[in-house]
PDB file of N, CA and C in Angstrom:
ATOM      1  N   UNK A   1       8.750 -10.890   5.565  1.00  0.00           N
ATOM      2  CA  UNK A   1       9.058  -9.517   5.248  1.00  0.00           C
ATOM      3  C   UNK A   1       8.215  -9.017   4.072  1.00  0.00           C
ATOM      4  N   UNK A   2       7.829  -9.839   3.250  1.00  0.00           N
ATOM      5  CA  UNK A   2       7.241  -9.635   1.838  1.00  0.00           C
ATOM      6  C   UNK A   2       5.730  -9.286   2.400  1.00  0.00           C
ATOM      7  N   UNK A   3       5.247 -10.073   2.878  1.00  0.00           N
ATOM      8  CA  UNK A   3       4.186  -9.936   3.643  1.00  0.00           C
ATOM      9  C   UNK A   3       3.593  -8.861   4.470  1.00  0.00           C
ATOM     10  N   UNK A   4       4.508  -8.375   4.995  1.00  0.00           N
ATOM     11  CA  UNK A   4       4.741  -7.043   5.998  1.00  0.00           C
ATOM     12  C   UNK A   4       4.544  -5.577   4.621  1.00  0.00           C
ATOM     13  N   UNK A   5       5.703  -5.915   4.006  1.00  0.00           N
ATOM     14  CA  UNK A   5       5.774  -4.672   2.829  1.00  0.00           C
ATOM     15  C   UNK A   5       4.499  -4.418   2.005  1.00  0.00           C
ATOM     16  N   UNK A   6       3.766  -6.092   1.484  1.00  0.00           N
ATOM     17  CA  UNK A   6       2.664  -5.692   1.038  1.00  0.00           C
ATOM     18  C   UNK A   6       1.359  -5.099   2.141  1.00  0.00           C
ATOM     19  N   UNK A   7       1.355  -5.526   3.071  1.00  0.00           N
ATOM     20  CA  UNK A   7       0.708  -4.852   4.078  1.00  0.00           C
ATOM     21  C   UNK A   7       0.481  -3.596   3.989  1.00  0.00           C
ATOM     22  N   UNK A   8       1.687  -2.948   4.250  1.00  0.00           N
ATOM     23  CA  UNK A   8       2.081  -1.297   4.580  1.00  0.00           C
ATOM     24  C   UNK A   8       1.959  -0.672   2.808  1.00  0.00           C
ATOM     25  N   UNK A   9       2.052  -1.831   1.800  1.00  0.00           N
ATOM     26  CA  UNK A   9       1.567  -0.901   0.685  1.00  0.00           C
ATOM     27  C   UNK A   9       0.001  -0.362   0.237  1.00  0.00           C
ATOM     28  N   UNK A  10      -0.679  -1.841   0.932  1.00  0.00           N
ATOM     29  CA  UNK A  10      -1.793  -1.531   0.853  1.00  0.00           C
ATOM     30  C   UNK A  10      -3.037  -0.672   1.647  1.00  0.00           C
ATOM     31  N   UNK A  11      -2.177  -0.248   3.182  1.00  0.00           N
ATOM     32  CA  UNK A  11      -2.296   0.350   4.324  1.00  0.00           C
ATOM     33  C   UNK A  11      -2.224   2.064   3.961  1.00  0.00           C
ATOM     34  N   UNK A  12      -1.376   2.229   2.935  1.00  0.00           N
ATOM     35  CA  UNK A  12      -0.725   3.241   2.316  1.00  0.00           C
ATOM     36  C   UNK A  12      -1.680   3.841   1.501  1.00  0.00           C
ATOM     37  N   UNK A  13      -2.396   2.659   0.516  1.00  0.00           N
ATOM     38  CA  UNK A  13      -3.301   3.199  -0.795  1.00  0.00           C
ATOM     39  C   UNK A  13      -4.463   3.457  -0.097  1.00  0.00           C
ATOM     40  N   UNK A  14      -4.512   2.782   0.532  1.00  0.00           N
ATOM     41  CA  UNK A  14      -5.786   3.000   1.875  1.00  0.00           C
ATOM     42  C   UNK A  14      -5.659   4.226   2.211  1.00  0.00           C
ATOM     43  N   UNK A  15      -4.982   5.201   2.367  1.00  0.00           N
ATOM     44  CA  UNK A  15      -5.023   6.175   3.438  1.00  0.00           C
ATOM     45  C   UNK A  15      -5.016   6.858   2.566  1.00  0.00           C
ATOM     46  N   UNK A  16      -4.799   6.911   1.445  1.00  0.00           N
ATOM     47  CA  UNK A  16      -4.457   8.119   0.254  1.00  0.00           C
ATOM     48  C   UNK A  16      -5.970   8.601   0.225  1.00  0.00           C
ATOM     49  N   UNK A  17      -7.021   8.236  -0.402  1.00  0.00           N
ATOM     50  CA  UNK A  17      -8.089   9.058  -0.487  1.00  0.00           C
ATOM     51  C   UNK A  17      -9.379   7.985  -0.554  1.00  0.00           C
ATOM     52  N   UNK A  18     -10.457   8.487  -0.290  1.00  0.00           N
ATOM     53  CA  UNK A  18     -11.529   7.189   0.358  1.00  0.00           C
ATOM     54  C   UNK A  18     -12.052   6.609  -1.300  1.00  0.00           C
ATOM     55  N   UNK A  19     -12.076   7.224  -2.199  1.00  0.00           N
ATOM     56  CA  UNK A  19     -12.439   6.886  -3.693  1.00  0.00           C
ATOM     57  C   UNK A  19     -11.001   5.959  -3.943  1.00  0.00           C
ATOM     58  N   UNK A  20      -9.935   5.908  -3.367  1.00  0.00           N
ATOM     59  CA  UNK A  20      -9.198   4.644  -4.240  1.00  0.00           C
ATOM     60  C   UNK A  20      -8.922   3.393  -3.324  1.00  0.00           C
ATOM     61  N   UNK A  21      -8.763   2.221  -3.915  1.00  0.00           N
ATOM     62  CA  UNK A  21      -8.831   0.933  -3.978  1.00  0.00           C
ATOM     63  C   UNK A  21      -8.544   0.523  -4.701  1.00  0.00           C
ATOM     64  N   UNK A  22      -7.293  -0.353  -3.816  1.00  0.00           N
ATOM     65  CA  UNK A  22      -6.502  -0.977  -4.407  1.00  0.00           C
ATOM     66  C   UNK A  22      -7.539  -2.448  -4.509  1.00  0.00           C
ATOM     67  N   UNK A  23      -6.403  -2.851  -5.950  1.00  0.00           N
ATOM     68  CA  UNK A  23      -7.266  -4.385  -6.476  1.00  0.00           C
ATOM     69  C   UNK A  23      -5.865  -5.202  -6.084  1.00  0.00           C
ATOM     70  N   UNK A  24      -5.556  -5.847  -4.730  1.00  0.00           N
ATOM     71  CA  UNK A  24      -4.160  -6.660  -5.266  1.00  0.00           C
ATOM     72  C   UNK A  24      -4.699  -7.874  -6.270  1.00  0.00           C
ATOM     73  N   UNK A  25      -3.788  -8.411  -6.649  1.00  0.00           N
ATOM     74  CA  UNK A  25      -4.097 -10.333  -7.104  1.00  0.00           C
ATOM     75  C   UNK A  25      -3.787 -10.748  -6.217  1.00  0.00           C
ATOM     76  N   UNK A  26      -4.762 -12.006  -6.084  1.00  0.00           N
ATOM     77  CA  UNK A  26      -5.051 -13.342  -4.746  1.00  0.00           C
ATOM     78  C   UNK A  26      -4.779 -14.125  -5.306  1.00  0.00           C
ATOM     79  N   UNK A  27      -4.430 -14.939  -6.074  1.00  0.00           N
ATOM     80  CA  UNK A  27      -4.545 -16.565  -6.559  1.00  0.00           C
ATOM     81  C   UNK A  27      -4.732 -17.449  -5.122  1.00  0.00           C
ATOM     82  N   UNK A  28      -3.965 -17.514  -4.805  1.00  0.00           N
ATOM     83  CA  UNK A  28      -3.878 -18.268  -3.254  1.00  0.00           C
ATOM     84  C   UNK A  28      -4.978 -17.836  -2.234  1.00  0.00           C
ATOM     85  N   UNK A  29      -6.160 -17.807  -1.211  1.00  0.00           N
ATOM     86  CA  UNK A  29      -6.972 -17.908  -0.291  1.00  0.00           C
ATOM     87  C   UNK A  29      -5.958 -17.345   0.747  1.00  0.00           C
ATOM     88  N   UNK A  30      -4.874 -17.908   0.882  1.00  0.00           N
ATOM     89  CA  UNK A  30      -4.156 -17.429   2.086  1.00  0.00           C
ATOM     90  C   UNK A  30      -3.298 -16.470   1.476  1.00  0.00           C
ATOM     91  N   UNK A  31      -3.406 -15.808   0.763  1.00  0.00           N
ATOM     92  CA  UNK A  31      -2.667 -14.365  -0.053  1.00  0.00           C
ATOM     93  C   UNK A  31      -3.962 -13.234   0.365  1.00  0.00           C
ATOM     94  N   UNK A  32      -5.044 -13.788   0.431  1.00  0.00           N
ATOM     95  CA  UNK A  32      -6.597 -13.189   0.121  1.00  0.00           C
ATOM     96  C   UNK A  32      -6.200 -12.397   1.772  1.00  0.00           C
ATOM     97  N   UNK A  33      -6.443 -13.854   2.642  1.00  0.00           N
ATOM     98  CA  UNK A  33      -5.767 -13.165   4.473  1.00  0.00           C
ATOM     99  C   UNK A  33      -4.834 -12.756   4.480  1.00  0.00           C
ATOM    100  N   UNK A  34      -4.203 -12.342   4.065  1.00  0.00           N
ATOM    101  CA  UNK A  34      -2.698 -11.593   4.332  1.00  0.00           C
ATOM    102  C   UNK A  34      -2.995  -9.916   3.169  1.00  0.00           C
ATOM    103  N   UNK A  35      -3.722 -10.060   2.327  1.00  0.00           N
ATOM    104  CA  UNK A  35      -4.166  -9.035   2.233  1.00  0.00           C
ATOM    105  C   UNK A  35      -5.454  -8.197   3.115  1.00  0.00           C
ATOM    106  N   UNK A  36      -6.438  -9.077   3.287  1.00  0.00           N
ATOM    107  CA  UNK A  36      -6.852  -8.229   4.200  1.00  0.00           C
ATOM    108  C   UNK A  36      -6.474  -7.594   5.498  1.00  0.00           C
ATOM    109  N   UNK A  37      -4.999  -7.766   6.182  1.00  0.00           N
ATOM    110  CA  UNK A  37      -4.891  -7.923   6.708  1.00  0.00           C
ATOM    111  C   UNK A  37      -4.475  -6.107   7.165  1.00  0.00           C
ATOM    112  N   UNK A  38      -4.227  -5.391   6.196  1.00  0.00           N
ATOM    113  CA  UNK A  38      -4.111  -4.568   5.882  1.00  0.00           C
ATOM    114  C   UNK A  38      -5.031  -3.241   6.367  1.00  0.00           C
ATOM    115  N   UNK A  39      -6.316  -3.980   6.196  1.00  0.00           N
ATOM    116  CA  UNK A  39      -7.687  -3.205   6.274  1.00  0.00           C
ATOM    117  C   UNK A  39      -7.042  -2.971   8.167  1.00  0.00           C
ATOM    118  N   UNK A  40      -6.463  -3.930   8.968  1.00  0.00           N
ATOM    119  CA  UNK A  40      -6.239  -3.112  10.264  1.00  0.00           C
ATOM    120  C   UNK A  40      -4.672  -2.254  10.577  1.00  0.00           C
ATOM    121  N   UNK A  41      -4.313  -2.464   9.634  1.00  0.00           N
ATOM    122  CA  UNK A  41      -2.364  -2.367   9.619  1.00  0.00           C
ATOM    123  C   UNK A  41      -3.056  -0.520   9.348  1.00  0.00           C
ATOM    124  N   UNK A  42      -2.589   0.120  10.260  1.00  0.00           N
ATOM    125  CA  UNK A  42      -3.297   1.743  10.429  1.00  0.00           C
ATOM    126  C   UNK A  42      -1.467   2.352  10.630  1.00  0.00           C
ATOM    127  N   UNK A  43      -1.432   3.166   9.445  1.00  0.00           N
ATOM    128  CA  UNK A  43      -0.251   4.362   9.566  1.00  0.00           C
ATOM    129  C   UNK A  43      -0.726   5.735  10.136  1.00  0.00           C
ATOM    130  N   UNK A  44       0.116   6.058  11.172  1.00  0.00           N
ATOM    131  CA  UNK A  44      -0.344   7.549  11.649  1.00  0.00           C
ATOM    132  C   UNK A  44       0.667   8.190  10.966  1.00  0.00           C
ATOM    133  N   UNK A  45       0.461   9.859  11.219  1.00  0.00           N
ATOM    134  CA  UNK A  45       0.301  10.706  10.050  1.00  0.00           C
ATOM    135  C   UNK A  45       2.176  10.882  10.034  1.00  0.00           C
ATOM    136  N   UNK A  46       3.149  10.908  10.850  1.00  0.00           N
ATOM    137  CA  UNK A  46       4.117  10.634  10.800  1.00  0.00           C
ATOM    138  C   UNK A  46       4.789   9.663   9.476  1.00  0.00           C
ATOM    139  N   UNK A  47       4.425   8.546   9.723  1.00  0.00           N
ATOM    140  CA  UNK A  47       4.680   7.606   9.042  1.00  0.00           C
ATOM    141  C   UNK A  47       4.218   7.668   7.551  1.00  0.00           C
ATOM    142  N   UNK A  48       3.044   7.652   7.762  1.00  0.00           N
ATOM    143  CA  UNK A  48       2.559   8.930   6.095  1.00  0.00           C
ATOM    144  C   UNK A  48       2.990  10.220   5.721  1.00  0.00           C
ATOM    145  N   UNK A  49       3.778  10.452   6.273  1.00  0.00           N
ATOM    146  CA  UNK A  49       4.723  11.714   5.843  1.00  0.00           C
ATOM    147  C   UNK A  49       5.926  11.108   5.609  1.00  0.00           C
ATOM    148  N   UNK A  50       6.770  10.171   6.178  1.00  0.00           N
ATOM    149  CA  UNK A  50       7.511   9.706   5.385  1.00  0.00           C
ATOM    150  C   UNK A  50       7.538   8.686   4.658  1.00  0.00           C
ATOM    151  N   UNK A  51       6.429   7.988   4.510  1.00  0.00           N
ATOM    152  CA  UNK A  51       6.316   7.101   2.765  1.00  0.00           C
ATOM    153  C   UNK A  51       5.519   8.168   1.405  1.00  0.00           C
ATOM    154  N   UNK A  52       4.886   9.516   1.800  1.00  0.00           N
ATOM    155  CA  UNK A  52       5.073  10.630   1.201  1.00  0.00           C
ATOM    156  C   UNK A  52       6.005  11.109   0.436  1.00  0.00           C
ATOM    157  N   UNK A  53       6.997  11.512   1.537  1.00  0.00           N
ATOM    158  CA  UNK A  53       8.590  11.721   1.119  1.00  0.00           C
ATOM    159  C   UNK A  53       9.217  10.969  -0.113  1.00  0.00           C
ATOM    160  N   UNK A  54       9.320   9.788   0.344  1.00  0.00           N
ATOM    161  CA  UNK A  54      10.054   8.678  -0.143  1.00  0.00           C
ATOM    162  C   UNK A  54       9.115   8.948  -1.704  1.00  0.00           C
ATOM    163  N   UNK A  55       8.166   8.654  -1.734  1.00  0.00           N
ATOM    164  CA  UNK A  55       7.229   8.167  -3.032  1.00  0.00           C
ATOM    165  C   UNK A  55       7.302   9.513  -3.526  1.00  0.00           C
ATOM    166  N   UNK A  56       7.490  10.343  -3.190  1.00  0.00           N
ATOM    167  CA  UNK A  56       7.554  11.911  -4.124  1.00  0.00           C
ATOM    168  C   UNK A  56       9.396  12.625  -4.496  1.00  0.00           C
ATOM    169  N   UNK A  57      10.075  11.283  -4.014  1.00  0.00           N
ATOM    170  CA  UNK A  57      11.462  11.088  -4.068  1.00  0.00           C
ATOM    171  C   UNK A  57      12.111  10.541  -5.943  1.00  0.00           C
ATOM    172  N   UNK A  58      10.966   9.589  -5.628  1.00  0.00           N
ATOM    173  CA  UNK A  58      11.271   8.130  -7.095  1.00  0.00           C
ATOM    174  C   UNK A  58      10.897   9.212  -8.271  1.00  0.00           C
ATOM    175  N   UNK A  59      11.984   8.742  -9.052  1.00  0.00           N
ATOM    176  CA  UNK A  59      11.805   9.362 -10.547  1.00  0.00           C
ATOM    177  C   UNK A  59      10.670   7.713 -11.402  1.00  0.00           C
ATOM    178  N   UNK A  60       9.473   8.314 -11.554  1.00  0.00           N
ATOM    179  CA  UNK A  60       8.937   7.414 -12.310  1.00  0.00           C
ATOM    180  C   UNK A  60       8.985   7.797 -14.145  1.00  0.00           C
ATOM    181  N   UNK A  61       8.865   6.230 -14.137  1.00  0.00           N
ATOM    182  CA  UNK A  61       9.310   6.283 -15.665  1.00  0.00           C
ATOM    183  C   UNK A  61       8.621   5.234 -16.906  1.00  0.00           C
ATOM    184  N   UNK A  62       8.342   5.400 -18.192  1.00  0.00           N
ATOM    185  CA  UNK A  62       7.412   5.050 -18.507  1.00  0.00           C
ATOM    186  C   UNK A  62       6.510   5.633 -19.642  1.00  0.00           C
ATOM    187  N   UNK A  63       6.051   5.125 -20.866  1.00  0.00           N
ATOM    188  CA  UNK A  63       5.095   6.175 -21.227  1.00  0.00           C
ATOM    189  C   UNK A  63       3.383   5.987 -20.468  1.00  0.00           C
ATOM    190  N   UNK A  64       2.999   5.472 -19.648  1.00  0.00           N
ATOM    191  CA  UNK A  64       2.352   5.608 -18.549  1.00  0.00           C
ATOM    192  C   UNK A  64       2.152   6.955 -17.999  1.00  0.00           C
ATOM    193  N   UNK A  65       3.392   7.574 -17.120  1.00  0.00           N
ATOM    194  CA  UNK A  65       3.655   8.630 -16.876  1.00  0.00           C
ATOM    195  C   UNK A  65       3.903   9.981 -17.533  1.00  0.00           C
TER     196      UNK A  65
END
């Protein structure tokens, strides 16, 4: 499941705009394949409308923000 979620997060940053890229951490080789794995994990525009939603939902917090 963890695997899946990071997928669809990185599937996500992917689709946001062609200038960003995401950096995950790999320590592990087989973290490295399971991140790339991503580069084919494709959200249509549905589905990016509702992790949109959701992410414009969260109160972020922080002096970051």
């Amino acid at each position: 499941m963890i695997n899946l979620l990071q997928e669809i997060t990185l599937a996500w940053l992917l689709a946001q705009k062609p200038w960003i890229v995401p950096i995950p951490g790999s320590r592990k080789l087989e973290r490295l394949d399971e991140n790339l794995g991503a580069v084919d994990f494709v959200l249509n525009d549905t589905e990016l409308a509702r992790l949109r939603t959701a992410v414009e939902a969260m109160t972020i917090m922080g002096d970051r923000y």
